[in-house]
PDB file of N, CA and C in Angstrom:
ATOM      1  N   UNK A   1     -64.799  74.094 -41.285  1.00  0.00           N
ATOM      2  CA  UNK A   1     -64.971  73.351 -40.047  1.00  0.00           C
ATOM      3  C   UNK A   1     -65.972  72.203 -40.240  1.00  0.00           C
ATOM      4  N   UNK A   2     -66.753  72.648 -40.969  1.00  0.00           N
ATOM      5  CA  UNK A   2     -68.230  71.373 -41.654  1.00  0.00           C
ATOM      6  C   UNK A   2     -67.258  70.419 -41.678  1.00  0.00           C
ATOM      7  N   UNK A   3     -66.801  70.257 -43.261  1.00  0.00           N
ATOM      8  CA  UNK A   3     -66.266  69.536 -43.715  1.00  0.00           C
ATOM      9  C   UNK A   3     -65.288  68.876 -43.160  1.00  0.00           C
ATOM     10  N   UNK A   4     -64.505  69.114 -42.580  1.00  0.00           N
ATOM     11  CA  UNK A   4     -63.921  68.788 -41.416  1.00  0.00           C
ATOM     12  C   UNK A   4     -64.405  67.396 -40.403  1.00  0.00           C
ATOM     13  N   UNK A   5     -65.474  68.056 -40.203  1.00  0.00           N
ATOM     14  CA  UNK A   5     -66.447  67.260 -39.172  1.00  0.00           C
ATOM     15  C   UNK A   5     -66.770  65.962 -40.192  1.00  0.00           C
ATOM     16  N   UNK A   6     -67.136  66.368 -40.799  1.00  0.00           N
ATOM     17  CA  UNK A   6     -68.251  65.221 -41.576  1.00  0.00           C
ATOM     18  C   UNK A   6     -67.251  64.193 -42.435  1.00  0.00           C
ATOM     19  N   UNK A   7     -65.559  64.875 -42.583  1.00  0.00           N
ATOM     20  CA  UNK A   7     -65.031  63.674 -43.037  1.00  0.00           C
ATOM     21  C   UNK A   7     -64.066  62.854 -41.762  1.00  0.00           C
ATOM     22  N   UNK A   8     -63.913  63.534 -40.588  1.00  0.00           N
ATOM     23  CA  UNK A   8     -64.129  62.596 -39.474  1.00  0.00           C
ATOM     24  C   UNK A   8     -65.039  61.881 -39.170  1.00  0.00           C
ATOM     25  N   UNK A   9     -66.154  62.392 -39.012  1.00  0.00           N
ATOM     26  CA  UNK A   9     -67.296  61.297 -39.310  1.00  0.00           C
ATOM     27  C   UNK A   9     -67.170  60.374 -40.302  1.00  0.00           C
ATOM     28  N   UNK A  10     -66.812  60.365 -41.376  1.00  0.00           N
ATOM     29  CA  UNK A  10     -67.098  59.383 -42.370  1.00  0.00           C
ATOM     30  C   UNK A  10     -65.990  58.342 -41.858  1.00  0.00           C
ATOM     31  N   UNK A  11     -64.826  58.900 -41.484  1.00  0.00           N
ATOM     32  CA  UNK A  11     -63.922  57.881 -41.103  1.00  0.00           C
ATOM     33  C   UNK A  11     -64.164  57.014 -39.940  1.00  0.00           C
ATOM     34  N   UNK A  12     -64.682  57.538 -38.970  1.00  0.00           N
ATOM     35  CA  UNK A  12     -64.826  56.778 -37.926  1.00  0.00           C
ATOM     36  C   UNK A  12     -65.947  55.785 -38.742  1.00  0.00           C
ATOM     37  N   UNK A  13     -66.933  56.051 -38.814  1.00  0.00           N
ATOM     38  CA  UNK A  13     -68.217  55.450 -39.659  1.00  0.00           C
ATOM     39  C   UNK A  13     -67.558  53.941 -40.415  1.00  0.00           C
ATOM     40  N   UNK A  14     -66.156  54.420 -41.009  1.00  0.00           N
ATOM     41  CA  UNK A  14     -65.655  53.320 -42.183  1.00  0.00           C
ATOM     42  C   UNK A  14     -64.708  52.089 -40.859  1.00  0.00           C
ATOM     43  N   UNK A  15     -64.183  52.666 -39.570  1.00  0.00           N
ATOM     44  CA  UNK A  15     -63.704  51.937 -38.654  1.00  0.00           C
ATOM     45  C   UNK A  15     -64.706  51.175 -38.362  1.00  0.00           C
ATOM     46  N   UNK A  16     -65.319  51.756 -37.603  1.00  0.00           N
ATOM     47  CA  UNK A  16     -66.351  50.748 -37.191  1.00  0.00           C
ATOM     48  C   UNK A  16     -67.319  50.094 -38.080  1.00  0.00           C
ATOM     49  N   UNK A  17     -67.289  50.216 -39.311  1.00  0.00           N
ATOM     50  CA  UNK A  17     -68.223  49.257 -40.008  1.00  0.00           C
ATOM     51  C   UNK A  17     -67.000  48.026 -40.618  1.00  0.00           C
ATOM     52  N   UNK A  18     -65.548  48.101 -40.565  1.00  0.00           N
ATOM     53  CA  UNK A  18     -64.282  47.536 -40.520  1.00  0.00           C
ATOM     54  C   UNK A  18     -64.177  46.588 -39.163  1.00  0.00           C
ATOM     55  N   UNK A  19     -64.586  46.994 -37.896  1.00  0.00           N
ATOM     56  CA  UNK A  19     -64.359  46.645 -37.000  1.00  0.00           C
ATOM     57  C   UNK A  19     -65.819  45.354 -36.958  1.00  0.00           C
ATOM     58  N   UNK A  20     -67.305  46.041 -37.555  1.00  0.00           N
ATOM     59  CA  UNK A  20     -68.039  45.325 -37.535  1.00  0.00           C
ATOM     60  C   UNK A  20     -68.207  43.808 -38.463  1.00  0.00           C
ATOM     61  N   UNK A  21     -67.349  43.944 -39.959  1.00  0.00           N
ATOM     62  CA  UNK A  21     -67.055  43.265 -40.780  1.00  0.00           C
ATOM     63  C   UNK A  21     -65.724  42.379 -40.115  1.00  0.00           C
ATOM     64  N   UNK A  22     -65.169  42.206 -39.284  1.00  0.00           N
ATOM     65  CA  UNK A  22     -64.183  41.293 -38.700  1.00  0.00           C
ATOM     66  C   UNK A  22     -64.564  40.624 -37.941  1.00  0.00           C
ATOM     67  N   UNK A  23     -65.752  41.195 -37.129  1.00  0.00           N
ATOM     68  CA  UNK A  23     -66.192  40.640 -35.803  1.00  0.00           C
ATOM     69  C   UNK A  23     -67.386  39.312 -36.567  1.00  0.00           C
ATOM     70  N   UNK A  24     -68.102  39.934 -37.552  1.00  0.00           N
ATOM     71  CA  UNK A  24     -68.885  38.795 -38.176  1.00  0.00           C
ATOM     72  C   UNK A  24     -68.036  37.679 -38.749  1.00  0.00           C
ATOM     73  N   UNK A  25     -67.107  38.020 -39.258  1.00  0.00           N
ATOM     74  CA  UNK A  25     -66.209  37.250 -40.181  1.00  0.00           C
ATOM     75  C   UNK A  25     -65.573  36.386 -39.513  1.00  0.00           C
ATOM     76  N   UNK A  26     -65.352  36.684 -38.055  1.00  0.00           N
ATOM     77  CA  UNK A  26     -64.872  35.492 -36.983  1.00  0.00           C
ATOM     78  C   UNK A  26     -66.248  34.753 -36.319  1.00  0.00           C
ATOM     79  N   UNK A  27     -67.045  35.075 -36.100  1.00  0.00           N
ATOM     80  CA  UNK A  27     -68.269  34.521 -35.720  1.00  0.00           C
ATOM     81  C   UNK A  27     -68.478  33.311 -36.948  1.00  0.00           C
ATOM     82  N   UNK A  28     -68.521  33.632 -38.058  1.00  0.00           N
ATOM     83  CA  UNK A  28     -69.021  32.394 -39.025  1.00  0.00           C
ATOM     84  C   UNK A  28     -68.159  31.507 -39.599  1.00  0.00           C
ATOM     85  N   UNK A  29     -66.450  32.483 -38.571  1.00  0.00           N
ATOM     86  CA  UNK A  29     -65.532  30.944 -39.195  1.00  0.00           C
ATOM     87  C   UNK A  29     -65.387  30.480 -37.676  1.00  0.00           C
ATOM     88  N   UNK A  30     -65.835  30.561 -36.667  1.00  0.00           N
ATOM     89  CA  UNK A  30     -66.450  29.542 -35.387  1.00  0.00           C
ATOM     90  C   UNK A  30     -67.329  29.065 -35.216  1.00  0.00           C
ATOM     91  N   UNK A  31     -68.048  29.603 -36.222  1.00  0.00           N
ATOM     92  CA  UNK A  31     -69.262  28.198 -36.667  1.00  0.00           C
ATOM     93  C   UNK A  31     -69.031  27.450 -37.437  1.00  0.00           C
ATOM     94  N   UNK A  32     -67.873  27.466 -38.187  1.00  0.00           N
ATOM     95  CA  UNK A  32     -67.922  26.684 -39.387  1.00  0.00           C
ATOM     96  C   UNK A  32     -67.084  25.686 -38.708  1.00  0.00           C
ATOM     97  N   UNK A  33     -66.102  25.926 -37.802  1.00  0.00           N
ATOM     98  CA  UNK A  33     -65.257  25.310 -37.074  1.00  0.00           C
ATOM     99  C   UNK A  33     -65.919  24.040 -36.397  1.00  0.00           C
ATOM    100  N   UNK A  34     -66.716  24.918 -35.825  1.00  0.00           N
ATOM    101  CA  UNK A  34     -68.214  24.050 -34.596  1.00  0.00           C
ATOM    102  C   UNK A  34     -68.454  22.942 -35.524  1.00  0.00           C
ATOM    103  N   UNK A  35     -69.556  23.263 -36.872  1.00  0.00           N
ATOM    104  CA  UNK A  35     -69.971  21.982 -37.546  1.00  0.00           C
ATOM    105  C   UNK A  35     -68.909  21.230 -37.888  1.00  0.00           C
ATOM    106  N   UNK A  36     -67.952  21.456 -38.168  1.00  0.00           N
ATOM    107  CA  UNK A  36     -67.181  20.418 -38.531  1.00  0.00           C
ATOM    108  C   UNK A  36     -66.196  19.645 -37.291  1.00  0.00           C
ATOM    109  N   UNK A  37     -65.841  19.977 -36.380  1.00  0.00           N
ATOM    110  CA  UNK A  37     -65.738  19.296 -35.014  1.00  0.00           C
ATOM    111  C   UNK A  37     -66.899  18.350 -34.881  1.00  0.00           C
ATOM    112  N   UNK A  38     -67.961  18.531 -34.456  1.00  0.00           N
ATOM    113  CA  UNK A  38     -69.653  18.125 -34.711  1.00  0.00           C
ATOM    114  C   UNK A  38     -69.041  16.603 -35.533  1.00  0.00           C
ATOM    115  N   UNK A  39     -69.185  16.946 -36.407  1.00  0.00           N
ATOM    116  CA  UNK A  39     -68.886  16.084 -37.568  1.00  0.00           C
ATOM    117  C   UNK A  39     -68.022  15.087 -37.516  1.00  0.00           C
ATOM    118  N   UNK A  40     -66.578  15.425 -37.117  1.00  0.00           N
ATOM    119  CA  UNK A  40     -65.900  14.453 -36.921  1.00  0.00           C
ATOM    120  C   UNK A  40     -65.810  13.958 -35.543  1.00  0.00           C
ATOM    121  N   UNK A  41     -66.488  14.237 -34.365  1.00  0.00           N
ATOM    122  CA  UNK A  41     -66.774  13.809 -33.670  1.00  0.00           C
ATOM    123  C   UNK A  41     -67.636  12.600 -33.037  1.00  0.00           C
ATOM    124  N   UNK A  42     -69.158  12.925 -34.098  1.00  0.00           N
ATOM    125  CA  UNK A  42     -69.714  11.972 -34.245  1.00  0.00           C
ATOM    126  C   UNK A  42     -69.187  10.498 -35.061  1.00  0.00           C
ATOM    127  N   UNK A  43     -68.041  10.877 -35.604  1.00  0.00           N
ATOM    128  CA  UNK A  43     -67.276   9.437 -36.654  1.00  0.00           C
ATOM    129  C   UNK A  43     -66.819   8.458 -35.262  1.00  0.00           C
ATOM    130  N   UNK A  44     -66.405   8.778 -34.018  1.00  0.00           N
ATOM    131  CA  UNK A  44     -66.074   8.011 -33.360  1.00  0.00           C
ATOM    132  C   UNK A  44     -66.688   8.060 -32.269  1.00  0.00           C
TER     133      UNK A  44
END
């Protein structure tokens, strides 16, 4: 039953650190987006 537990735990653990690694990974390609809008914005 331990074991059980603790490799549900590990899985959920691997979702959400999956779920946390996507959520950053869109955050810094909408910044990257941002500066470069920025950028060509200021050209005109």
């Amino acid at each position: 039953m331990k074991e059980d537990f603790e490799l549900f735990k590990d899985i959920m653990d691997h979702r959400e650190s999956s779920k946390l690694e996507w959520v950053i990974l869109v955050l810094i390609l909408v910044e990257v987006v941002d500066v470069f809008a920025v950028r060509i914005l200021e050209l005109f």
